[in-house]
PDB file of N, CA and C in Angstrom:
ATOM      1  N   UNK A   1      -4.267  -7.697  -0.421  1.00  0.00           N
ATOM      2  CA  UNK A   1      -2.942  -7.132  -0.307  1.00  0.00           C
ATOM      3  C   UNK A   1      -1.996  -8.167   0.276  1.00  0.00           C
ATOM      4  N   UNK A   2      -1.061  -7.888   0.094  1.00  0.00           N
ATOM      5  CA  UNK A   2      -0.107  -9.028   0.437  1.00  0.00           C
ATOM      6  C   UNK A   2       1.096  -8.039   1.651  1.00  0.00           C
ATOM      7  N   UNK A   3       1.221  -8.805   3.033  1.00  0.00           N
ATOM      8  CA  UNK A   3       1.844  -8.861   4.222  1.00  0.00           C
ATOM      9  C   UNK A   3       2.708  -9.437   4.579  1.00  0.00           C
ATOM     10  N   UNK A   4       3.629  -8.925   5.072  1.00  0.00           N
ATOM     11  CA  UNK A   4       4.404  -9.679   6.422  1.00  0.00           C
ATOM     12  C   UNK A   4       4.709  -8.821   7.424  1.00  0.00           C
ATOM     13  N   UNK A   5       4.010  -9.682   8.530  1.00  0.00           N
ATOM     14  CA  UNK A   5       3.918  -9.341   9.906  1.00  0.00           C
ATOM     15  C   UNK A   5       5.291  -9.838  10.446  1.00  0.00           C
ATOM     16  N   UNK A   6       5.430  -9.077  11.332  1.00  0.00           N
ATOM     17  CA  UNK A   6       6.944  -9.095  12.012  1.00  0.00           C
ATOM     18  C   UNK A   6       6.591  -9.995  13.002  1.00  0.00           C
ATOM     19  N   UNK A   7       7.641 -10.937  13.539  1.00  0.00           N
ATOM     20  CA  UNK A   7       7.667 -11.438  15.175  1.00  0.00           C
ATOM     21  C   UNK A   7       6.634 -11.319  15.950  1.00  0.00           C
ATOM     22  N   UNK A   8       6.472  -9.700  16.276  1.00  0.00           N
ATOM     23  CA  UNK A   8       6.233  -9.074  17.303  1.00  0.00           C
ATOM     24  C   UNK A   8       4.553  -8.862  16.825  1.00  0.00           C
ATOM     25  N   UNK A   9       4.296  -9.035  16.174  1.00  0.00           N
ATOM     26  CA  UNK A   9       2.315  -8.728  15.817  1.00  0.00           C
ATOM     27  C   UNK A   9       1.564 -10.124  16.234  1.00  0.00           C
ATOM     28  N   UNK A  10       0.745  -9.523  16.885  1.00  0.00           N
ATOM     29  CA  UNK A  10      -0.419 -10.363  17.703  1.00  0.00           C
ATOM     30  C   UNK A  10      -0.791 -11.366  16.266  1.00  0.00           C
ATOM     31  N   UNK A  11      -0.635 -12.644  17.078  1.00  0.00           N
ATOM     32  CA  UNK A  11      -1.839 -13.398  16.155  1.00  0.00           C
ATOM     33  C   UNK A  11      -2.752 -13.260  15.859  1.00  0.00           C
ATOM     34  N   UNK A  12      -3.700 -12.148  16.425  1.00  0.00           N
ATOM     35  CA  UNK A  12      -5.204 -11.761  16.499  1.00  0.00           C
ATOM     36  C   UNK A  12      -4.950 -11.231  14.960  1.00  0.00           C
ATOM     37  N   UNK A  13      -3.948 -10.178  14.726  1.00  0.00           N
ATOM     38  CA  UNK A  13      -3.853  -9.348  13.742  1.00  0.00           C
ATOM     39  C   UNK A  13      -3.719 -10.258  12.347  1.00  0.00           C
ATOM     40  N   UNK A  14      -2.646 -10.882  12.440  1.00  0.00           N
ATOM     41  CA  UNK A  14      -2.528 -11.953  11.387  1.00  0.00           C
ATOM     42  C   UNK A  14      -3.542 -12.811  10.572  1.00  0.00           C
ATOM     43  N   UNK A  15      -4.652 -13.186  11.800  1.00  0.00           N
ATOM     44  CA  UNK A  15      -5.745 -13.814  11.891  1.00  0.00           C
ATOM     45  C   UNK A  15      -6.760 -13.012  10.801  1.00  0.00           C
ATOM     46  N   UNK A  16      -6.552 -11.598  11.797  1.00  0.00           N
ATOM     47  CA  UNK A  16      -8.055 -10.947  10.826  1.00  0.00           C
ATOM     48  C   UNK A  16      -7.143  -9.921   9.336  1.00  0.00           C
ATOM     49  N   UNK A  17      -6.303 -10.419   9.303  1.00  0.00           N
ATOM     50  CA  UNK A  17      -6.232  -9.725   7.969  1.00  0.00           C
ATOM     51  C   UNK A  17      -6.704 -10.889   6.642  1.00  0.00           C
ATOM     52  N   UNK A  18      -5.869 -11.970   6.893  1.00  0.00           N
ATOM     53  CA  UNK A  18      -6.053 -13.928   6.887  1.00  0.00           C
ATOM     54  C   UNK A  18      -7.645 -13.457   6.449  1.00  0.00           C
ATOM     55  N   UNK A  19      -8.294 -13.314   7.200  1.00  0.00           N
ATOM     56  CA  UNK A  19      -9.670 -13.904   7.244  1.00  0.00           C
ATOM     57  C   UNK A  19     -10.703 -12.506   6.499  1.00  0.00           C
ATOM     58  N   UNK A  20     -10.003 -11.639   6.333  1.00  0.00           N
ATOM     59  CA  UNK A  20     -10.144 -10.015   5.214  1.00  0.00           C
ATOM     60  C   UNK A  20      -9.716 -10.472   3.786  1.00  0.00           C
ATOM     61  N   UNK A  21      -8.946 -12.215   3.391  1.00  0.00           N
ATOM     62  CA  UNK A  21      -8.547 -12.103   2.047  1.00  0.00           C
ATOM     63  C   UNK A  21      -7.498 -11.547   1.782  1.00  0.00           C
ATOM     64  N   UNK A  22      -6.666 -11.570   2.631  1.00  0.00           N
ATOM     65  CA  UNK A  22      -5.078 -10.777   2.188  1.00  0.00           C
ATOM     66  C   UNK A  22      -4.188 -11.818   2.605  1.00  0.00           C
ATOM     67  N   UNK A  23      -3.225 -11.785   1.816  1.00  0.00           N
ATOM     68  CA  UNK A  23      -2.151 -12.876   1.972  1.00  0.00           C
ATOM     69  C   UNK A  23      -0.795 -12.102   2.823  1.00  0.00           C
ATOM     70  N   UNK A  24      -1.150 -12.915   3.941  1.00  0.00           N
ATOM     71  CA  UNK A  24      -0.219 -12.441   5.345  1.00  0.00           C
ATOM     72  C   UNK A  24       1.006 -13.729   5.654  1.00  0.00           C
ATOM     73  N   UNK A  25       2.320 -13.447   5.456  1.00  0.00           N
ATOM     74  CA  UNK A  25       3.511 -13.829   5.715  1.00  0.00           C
ATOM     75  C   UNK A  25       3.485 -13.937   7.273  1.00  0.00           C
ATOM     76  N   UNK A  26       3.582 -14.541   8.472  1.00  0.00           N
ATOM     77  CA  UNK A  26       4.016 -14.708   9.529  1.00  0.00           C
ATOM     78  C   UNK A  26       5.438 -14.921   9.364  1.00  0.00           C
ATOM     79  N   UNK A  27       6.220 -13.494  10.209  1.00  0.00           N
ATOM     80  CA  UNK A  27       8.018 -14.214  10.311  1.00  0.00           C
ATOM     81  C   UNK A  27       7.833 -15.376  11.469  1.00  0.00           C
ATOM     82  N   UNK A  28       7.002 -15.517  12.795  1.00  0.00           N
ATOM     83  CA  UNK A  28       7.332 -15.947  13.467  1.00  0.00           C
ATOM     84  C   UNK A  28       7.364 -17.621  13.558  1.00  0.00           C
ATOM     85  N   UNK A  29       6.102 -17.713  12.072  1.00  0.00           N
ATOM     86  CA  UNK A  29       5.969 -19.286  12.183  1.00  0.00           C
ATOM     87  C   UNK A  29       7.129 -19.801  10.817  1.00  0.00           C
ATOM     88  N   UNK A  30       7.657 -18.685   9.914  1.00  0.00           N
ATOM     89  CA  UNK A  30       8.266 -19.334   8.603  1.00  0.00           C
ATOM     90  C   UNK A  30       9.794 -18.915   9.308  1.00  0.00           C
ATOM     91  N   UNK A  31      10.050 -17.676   9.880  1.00  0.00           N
ATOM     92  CA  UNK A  31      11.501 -17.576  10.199  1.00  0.00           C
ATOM     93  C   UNK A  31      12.081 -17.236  11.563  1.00  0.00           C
ATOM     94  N   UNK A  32      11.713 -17.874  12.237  1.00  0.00           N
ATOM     95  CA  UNK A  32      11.871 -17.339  13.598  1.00  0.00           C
ATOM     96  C   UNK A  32      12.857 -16.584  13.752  1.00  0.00           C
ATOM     97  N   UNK A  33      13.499 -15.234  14.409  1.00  0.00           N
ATOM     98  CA  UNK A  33      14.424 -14.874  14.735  1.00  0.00           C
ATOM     99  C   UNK A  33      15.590 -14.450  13.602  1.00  0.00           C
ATOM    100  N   UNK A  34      14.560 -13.874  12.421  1.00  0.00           N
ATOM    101  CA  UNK A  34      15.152 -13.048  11.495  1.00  0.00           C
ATOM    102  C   UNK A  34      15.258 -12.161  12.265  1.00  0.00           C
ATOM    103  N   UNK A  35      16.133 -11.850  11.646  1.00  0.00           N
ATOM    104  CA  UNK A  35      16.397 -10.187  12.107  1.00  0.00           C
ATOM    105  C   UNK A  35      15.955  -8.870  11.170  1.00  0.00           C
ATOM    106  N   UNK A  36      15.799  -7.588  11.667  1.00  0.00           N
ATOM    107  CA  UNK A  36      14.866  -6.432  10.896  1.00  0.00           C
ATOM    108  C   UNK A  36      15.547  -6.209   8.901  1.00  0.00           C
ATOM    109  N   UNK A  37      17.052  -6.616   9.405  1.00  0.00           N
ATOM    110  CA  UNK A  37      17.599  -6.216   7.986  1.00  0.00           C
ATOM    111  C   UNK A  37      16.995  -7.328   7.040  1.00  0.00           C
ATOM    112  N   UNK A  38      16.839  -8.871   7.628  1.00  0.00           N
ATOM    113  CA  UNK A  38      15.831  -9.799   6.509  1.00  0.00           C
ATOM    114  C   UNK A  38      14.701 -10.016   6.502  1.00  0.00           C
ATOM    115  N   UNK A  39      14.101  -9.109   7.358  1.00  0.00           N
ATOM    116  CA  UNK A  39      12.738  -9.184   6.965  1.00  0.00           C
ATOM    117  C   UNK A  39      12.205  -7.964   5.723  1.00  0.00           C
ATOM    118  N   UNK A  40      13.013  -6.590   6.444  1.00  0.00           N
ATOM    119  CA  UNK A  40      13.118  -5.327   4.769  1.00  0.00           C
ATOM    120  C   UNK A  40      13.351  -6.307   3.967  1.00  0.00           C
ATOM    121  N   UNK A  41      14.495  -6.990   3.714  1.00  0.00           N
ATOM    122  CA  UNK A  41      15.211  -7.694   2.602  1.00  0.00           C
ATOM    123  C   UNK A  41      13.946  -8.613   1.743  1.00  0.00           C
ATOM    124  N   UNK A  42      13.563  -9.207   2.637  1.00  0.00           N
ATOM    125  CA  UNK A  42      12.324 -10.501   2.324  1.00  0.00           C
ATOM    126  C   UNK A  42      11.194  -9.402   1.734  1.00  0.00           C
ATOM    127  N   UNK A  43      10.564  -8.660   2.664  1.00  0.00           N
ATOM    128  CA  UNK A  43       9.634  -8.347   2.053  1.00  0.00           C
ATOM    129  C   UNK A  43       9.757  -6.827   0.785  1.00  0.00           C
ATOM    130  N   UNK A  44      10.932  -6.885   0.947  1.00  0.00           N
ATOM    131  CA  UNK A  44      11.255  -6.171  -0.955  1.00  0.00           C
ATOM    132  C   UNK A  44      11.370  -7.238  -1.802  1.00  0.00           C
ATOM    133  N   UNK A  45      11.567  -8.240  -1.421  1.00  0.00           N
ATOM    134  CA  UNK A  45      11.661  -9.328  -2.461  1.00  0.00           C
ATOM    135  C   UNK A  45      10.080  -9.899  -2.978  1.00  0.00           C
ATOM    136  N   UNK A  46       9.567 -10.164  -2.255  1.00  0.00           N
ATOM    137  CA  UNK A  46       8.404 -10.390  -2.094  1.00  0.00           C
ATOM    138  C   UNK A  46       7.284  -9.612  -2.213  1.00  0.00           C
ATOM    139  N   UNK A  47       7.456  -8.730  -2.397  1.00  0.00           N
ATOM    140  CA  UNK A  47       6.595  -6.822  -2.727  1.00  0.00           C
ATOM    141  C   UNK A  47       5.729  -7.180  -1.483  1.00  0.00           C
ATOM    142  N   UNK A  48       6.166  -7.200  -0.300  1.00  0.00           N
ATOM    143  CA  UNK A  48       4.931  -7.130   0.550  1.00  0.00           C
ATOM    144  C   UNK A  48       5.296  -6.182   1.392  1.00  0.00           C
ATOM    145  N   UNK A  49       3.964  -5.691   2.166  1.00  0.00           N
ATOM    146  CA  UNK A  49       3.856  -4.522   3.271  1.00  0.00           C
ATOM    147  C   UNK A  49       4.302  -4.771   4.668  1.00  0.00           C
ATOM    148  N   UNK A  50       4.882  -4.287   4.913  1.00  0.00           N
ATOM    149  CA  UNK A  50       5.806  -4.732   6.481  1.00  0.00           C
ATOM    150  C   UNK A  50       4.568  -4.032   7.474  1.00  0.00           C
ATOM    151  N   UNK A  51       4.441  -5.203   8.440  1.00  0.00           N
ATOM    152  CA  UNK A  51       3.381  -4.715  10.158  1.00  0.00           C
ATOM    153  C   UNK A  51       4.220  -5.076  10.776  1.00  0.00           C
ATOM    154  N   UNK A  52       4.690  -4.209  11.422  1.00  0.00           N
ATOM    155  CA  UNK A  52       5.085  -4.585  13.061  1.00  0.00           C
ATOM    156  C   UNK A  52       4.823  -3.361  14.083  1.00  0.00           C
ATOM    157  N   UNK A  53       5.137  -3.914  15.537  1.00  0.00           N
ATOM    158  CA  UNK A  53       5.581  -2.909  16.089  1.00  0.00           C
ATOM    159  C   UNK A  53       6.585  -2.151  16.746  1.00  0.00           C
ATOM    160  N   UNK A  54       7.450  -2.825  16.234  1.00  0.00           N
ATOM    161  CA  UNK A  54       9.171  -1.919  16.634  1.00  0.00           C
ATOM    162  C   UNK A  54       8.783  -0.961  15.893  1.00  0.00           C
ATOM    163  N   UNK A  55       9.484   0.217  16.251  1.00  0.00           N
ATOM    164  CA  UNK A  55      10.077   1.513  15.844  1.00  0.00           C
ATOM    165  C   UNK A  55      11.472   1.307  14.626  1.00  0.00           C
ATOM    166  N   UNK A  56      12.178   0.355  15.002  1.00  0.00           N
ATOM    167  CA  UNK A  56      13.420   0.529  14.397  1.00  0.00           C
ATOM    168  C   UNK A  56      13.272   0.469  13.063  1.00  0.00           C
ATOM    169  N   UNK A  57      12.715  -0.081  12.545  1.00  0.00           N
ATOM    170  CA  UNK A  57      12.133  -0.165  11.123  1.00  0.00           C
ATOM    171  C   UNK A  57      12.456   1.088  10.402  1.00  0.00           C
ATOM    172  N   UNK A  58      12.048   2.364  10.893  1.00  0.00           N
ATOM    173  CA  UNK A  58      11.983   3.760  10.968  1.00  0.00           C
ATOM    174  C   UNK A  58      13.106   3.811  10.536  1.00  0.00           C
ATOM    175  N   UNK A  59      13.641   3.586  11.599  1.00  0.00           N
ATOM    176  CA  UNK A  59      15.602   3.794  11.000  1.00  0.00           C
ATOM    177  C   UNK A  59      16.111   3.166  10.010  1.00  0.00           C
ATOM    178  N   UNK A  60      15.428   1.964   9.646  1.00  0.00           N
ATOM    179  CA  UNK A  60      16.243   1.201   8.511  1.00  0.00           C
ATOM    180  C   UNK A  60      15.918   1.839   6.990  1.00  0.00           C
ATOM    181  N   UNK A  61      14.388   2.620   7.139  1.00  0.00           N
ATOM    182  CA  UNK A  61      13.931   3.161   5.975  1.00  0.00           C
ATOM    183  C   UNK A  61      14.013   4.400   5.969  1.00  0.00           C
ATOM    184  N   UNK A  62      14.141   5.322   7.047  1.00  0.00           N
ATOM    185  CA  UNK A  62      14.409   6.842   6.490  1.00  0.00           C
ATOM    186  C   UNK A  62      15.806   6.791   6.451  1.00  0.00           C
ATOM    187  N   UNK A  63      16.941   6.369   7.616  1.00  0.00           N
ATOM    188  CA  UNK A  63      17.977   6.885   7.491  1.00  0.00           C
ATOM    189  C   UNK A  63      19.214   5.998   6.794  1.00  0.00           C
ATOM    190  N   UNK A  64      18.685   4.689   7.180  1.00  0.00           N
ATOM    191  CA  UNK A  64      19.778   3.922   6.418  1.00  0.00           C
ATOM    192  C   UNK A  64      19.331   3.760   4.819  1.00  0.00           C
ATOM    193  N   UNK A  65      17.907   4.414   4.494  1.00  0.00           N
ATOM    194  CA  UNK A  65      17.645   3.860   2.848  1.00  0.00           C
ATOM    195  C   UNK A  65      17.075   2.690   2.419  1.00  0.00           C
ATOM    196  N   UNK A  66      16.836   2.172   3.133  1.00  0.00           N
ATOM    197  CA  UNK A  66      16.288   0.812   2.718  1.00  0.00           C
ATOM    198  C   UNK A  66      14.918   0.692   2.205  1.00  0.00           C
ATOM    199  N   UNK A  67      14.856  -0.112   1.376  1.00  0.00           N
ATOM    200  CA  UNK A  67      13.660   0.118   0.315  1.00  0.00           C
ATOM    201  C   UNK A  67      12.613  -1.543   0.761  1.00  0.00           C
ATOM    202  N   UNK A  68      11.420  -0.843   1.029  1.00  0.00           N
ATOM    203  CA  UNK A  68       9.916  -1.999   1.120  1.00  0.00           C
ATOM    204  C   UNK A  68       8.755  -1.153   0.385  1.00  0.00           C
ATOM    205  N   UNK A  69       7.887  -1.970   0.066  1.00  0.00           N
ATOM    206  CA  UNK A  69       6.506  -2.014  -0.480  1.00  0.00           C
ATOM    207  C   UNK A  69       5.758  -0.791   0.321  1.00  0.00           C
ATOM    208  N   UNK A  70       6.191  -0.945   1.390  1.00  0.00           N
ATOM    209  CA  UNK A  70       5.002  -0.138   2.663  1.00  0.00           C
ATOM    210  C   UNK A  70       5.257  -0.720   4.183  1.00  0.00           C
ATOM    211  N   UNK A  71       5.231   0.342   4.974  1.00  0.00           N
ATOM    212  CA  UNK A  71       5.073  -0.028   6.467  1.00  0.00           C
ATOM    213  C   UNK A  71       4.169   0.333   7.279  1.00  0.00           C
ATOM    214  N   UNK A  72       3.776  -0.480   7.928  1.00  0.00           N
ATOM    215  CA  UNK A  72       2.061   0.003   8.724  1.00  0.00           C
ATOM    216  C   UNK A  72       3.019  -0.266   9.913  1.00  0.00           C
ATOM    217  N   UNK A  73       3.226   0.523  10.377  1.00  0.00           N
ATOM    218  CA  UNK A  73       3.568   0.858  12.327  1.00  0.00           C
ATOM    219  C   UNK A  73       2.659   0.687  13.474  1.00  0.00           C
ATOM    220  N   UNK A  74       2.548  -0.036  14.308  1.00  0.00           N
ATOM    221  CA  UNK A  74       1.318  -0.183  15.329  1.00  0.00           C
ATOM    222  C   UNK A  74       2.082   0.625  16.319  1.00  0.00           C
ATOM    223  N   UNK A  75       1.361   1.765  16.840  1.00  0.00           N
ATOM    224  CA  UNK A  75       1.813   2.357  17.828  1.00  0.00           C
ATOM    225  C   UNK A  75       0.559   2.241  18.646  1.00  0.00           C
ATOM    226  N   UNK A  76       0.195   1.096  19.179  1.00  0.00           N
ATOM    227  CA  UNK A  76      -0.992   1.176  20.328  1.00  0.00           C
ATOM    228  C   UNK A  76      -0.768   0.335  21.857  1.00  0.00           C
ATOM    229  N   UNK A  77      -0.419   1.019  22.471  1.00  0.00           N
ATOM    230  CA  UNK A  77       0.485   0.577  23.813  1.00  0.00           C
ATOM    231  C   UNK A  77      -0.846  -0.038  24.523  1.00  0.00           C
ATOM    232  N   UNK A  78      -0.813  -0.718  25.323  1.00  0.00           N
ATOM    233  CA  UNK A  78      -1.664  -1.652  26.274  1.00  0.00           C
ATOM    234  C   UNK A  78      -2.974  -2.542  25.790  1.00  0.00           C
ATOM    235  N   UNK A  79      -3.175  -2.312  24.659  1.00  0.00           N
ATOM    236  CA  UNK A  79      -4.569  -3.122  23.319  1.00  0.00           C
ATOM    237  C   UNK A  79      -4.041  -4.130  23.553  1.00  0.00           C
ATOM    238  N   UNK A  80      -5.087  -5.288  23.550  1.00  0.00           N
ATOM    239  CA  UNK A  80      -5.088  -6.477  23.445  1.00  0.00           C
ATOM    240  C   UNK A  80      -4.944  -6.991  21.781  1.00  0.00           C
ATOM    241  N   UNK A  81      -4.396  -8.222  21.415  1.00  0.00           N
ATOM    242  CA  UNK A  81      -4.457  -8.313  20.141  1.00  0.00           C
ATOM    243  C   UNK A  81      -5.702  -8.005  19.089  1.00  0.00           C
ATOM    244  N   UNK A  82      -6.914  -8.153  19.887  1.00  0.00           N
ATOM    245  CA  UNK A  82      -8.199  -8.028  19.026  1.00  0.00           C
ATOM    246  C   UNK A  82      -8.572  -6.509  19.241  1.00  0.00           C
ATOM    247  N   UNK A  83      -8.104  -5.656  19.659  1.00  0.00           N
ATOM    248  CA  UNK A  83      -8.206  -3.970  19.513  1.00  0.00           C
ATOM    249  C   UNK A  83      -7.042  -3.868  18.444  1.00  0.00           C
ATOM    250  N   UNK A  84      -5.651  -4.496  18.527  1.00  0.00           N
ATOM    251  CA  UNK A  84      -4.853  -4.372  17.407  1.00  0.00           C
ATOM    252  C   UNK A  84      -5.538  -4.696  16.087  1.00  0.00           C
ATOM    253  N   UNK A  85      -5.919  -5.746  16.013  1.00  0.00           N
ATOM    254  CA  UNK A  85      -6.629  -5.871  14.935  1.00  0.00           C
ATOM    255  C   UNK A  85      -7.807  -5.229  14.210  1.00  0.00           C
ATOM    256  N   UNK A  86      -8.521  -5.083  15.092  1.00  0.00           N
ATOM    257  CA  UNK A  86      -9.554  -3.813  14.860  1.00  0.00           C
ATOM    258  C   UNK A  86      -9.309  -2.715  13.878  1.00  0.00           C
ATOM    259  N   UNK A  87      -7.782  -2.422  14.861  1.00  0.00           N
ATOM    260  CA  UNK A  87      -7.302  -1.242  14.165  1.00  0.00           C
ATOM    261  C   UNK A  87      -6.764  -1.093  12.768  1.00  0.00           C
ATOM    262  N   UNK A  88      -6.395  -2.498  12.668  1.00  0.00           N
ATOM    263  CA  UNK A  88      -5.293  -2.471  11.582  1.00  0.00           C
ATOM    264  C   UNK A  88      -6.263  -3.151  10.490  1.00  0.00           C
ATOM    265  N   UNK A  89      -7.333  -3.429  10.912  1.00  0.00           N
ATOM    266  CA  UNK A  89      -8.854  -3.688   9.288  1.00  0.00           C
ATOM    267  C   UNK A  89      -8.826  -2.306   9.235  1.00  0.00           C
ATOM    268  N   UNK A  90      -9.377  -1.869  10.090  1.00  0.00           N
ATOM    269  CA  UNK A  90      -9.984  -0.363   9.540  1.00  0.00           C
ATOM    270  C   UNK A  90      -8.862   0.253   8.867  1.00  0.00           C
ATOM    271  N   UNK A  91      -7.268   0.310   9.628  1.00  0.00           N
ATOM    272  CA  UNK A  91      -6.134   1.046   8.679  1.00  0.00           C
ATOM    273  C   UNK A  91      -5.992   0.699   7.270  1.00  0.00           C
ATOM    274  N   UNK A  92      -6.647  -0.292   6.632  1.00  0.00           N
ATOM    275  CA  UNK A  92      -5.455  -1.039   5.757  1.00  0.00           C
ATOM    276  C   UNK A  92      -7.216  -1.142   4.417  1.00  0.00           C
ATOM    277  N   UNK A  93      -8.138  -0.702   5.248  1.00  0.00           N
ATOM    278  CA  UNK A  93      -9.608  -0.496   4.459  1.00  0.00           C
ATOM    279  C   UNK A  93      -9.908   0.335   3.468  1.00  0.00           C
ATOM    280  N   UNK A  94      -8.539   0.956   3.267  1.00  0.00           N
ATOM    281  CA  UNK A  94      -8.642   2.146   1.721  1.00  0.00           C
ATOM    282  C   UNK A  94      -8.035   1.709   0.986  1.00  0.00           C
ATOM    283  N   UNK A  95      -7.432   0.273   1.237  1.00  0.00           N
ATOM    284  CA  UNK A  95      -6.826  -0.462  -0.216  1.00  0.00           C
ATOM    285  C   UNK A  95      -5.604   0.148  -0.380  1.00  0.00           C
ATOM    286  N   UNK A  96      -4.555  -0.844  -1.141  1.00  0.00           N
ATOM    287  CA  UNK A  96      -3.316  -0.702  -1.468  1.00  0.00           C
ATOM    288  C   UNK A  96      -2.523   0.381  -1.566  1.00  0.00           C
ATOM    289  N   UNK A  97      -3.783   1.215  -2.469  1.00  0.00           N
ATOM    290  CA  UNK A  97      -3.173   3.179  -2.879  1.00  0.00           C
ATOM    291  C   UNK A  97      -2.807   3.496  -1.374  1.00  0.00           C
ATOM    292  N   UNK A  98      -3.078   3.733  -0.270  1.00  0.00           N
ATOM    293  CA  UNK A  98      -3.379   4.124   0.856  1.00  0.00           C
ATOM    294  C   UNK A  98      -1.942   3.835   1.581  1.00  0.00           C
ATOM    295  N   UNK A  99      -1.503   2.722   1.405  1.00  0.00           N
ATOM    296  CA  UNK A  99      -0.427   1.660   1.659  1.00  0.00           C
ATOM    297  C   UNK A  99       0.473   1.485   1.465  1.00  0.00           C
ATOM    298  N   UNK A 100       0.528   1.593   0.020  1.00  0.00           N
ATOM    299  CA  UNK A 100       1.934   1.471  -0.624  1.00  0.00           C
ATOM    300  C   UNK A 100       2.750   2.546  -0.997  1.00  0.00           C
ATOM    301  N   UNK A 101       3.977   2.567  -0.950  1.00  0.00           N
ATOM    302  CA  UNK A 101       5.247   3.487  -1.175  1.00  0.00           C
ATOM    303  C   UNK A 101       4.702   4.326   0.302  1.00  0.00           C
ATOM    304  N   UNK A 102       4.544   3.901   1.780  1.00  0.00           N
ATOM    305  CA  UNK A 102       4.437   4.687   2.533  1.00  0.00           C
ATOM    306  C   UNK A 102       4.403   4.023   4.082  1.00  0.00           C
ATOM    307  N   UNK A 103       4.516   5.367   4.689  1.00  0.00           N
ATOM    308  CA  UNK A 103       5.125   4.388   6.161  1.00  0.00           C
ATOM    309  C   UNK A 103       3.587   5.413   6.605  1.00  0.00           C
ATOM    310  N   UNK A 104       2.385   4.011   7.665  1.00  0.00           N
ATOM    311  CA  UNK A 104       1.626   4.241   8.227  1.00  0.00           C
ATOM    312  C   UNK A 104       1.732   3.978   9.156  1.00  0.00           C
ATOM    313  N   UNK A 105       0.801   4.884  10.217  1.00  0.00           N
ATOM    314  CA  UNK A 105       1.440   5.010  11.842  1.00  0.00           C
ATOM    315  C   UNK A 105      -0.397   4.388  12.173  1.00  0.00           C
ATOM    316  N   UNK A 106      -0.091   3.489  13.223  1.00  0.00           N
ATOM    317  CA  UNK A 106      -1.830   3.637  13.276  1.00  0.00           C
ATOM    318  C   UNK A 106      -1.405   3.554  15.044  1.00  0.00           C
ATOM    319  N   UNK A 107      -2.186   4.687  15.590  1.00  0.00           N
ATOM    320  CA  UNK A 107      -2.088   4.963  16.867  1.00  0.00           C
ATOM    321  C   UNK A 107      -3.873   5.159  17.200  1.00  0.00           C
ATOM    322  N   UNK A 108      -3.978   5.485  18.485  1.00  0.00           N
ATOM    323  CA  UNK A 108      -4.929   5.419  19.383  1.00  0.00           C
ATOM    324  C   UNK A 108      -5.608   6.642  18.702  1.00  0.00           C
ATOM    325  N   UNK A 109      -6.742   6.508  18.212  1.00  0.00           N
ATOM    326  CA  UNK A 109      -7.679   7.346  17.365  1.00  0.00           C
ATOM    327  C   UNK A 109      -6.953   8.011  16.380  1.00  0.00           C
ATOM    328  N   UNK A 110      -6.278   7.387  16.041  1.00  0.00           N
ATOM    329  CA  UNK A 110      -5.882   8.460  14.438  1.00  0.00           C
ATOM    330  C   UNK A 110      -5.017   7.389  13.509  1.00  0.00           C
ATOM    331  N   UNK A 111      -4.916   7.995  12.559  1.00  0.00           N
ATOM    332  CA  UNK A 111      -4.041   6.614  11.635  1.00  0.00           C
ATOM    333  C   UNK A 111      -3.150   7.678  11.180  1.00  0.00           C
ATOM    334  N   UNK A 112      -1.454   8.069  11.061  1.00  0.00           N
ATOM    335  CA  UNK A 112      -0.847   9.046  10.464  1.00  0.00           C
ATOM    336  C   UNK A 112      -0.255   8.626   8.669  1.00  0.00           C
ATOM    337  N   UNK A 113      -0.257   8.840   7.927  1.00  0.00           N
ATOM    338  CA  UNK A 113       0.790   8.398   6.624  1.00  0.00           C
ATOM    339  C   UNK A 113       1.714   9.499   6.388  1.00  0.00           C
ATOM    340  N   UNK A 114       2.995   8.764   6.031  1.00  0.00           N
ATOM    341  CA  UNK A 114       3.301   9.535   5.000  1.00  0.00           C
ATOM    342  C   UNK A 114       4.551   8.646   3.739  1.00  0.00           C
ATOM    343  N   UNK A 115       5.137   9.619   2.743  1.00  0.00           N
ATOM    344  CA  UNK A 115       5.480   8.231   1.797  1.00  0.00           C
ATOM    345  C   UNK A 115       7.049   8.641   2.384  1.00  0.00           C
ATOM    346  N   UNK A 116       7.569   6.866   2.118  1.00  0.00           N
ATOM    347  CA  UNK A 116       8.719   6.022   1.915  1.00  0.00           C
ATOM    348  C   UNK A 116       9.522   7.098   0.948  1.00  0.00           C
ATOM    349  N   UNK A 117      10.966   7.329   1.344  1.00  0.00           N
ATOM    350  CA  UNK A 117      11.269   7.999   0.171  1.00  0.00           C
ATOM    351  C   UNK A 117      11.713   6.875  -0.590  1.00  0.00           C
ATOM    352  N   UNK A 118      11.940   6.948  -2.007  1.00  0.00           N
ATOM    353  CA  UNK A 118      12.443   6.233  -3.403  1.00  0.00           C
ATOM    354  C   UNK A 118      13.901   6.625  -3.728  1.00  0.00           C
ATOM    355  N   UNK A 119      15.105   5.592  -3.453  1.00  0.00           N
ATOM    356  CA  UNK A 119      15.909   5.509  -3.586  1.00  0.00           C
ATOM    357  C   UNK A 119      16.416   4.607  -4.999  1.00  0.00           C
TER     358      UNK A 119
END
């Protein structure tokens, strides 16, 4: 599957998706200090799945409309990068269908989905 990780995602995560065979975009080493509207922008261009863990994202795709591939949300407060990662093999382990056209929440024992609306 093809990624881009926001700023804000552990290298651990980057690492083990990298090393799962998925082609992972780092903003932090190609664009430092994009901002949320070019990274949506980039990764609709690019058909890739947005990871991060801001919230605001949320807002750019339910209420302002903005259109991506997929968003995997890390909502796991105090994990070290290699529990992030953990989490986000096992989230992302049902393959693309699972993924795409949809915003995934992966929190502390549970993973939530639901789909992106289509504008």
């Amino acid at each position: 599957m093809r990624f881009l990780a926001d700023e804000n995602v552990e290298r651990a995560v980057v690492e083990a998706l990298r090393n799962g065979g998925h082609d992972v975009l780092d903003i932090g080493a190609v664009r430092p200090g994009l901002d949320d509207e070019g990274v949506v922008r980039l990764a609709f261009r690019q058909r890739r799945i947005i990871i991060t863990n801001d919230k605001d994202f949320g807002e750019l795709l339910f209420l302002r409309g903005r259109r991506v591939p997929g968003l995997l949300l890390l909502r796991l407060p105090g994990r070290d990068g290699t529990a992030k990662a953990s989490a986000v093999i096992a989230a992302v382990a049902g393959g693309s269908t699972l993924l795409s056209g949809r915003l995934v929440v992966v929190e502390p024992g549970r993973v939530r989905s639901r789909p992106l609306r289509a504008r």
